[in-house]
C-alpha atoms as a PDB file:
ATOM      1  CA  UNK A   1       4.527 -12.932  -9.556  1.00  0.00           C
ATOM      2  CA  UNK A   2       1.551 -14.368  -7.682  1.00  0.00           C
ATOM      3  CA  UNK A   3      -1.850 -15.809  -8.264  1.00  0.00           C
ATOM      4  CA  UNK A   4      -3.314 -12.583  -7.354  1.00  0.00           C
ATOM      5  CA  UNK A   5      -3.343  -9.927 -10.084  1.00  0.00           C
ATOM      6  CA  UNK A   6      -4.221  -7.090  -7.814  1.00  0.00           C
ATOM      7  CA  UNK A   7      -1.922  -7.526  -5.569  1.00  0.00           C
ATOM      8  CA  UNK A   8       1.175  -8.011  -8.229  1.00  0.00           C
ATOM      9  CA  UNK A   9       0.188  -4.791  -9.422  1.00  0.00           C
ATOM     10  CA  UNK A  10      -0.318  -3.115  -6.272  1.00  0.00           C
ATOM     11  CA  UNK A  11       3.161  -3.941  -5.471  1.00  0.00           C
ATOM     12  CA  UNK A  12       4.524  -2.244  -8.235  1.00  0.00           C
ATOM     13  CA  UNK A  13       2.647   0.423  -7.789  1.00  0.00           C
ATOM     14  CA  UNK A  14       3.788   0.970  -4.028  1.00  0.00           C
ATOM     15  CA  UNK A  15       7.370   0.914  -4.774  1.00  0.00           C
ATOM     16  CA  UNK A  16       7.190   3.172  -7.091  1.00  0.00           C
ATOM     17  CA  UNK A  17       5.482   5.491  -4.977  1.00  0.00           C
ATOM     18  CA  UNK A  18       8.769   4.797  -2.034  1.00  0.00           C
ATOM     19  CA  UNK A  19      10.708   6.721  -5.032  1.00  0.00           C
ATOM     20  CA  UNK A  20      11.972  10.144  -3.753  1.00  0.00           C
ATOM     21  CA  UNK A  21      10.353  11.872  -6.411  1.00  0.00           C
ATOM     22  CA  UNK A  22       7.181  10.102  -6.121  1.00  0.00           C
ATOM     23  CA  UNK A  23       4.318  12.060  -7.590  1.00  0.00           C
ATOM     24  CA  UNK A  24       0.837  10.071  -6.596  1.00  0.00           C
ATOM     25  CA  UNK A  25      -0.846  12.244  -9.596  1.00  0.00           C
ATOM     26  CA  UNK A  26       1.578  10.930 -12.187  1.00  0.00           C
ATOM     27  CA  UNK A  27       1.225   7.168 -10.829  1.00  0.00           C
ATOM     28  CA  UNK A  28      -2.138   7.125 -11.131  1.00  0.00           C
ATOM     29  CA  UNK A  29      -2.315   8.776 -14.412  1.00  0.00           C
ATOM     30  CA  UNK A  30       0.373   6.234 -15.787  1.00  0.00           C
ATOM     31  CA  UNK A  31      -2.119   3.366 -14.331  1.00  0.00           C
ATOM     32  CA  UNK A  32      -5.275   4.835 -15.948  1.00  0.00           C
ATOM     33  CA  UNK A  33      -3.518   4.850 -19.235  1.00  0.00           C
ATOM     34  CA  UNK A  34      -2.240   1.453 -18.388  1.00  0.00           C
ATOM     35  CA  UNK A  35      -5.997   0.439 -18.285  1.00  0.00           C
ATOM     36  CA  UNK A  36      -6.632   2.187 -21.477  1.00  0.00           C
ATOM     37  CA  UNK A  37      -4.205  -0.052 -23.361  1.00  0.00           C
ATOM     38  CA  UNK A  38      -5.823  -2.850 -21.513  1.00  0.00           C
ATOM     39  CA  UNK A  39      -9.167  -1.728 -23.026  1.00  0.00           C
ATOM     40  CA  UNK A  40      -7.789  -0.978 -26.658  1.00  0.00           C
ATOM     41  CA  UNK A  41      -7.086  -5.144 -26.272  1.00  0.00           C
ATOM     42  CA  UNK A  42     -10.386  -6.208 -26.929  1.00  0.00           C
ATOM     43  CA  UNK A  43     -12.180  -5.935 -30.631  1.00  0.00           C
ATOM     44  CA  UNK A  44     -13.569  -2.605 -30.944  1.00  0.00           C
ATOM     45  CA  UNK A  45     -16.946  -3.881 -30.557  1.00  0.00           C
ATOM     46  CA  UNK A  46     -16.167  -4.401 -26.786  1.00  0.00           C
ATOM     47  CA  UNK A  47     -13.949  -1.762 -25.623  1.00  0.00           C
ATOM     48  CA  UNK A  48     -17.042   1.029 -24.907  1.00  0.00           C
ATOM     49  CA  UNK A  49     -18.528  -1.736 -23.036  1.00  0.00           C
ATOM     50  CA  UNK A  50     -15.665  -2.283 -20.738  1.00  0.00           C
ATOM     51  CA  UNK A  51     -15.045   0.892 -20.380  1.00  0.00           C
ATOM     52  CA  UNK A  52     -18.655   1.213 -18.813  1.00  0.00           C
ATOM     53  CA  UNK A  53     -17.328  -1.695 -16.510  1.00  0.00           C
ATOM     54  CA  UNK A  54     -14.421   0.092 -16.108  1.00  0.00           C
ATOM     55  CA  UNK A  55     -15.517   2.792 -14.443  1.00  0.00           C
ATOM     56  CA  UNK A  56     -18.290   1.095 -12.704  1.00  0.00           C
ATOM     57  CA  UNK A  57     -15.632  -1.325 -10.866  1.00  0.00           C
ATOM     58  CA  UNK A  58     -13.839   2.139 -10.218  1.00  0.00           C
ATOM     59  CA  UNK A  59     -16.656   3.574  -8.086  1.00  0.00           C
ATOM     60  CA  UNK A  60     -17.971   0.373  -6.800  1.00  0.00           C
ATOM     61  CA  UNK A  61     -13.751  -0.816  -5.293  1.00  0.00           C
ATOM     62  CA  UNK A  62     -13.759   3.185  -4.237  1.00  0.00           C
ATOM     63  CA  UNK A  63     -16.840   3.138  -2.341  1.00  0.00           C
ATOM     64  CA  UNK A  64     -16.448  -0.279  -0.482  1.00  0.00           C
ATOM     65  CA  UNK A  65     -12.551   0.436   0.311  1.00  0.00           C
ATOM     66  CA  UNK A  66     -14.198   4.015   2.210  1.00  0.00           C
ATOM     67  CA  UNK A  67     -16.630   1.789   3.889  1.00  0.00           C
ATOM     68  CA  UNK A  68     -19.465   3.312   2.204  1.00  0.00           C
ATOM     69  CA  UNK A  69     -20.643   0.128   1.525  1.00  0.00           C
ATOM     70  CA  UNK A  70     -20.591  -3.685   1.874  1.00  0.00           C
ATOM     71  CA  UNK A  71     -18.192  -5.640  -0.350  1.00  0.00           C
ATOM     72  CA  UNK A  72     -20.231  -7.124  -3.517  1.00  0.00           C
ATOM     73  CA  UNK A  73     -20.044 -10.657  -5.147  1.00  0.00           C
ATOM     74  CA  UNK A  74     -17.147  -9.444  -7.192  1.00  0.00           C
ATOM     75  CA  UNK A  75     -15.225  -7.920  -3.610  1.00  0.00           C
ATOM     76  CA  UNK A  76     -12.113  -8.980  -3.584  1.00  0.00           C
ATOM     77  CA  UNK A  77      -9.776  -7.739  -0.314  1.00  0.00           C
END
C-alpha cells in the first residue's frame, strides 16, 4: 500500500478490470456500494451529509478528469 489512497484503490480496481470476464458495470457498482459502507461509518447524523459530498466530489472529479473544467483546491491528479 501507498500514501496515496486513490491510487491504492485505483489499482485494485484496474486489475480487476484485466480479468477475462471483466464487466466495467459490475466494478463500478461493487465500488459505489463500497462507498455506501464507507458512508454507513459515520453516526447517522452525518451520513446524509456526506452523501451530499459524495456525490458532489463525483461530479466535480468527473467534470475536471473530461476537461470541463480546471482542477479545484481539493484536485488531486
Amino acid at each position: 500500500m501507498s500514501d496515496c489512497l486513490h491510487c491504492d484503490i485505483n489499482e485494485l480496481v484496474e486489475k480487476r478490470l484485466e480479468g477475462e470476464n471483466a464487466d466495467l458495470s459490475e466494478t463500478v457498482a461493487l465500488v459505489v456500494e463500497s462507498l455506501a459502507d464507507l458512508i454507513l461509518l459515520a453516526p447517522p447524523a452525518d451520513q446524509s451529509r456526506l452523501m451530499a459530498e459524495a456525490i458532489a466530489n463525483l461530479g466535480q472529479a468527473y467534470l475536471e478528469k473530461i476537461g470541463a473544467i480546471e482542477g479545484g483546491e481539493h484536485s488531486r491528479h
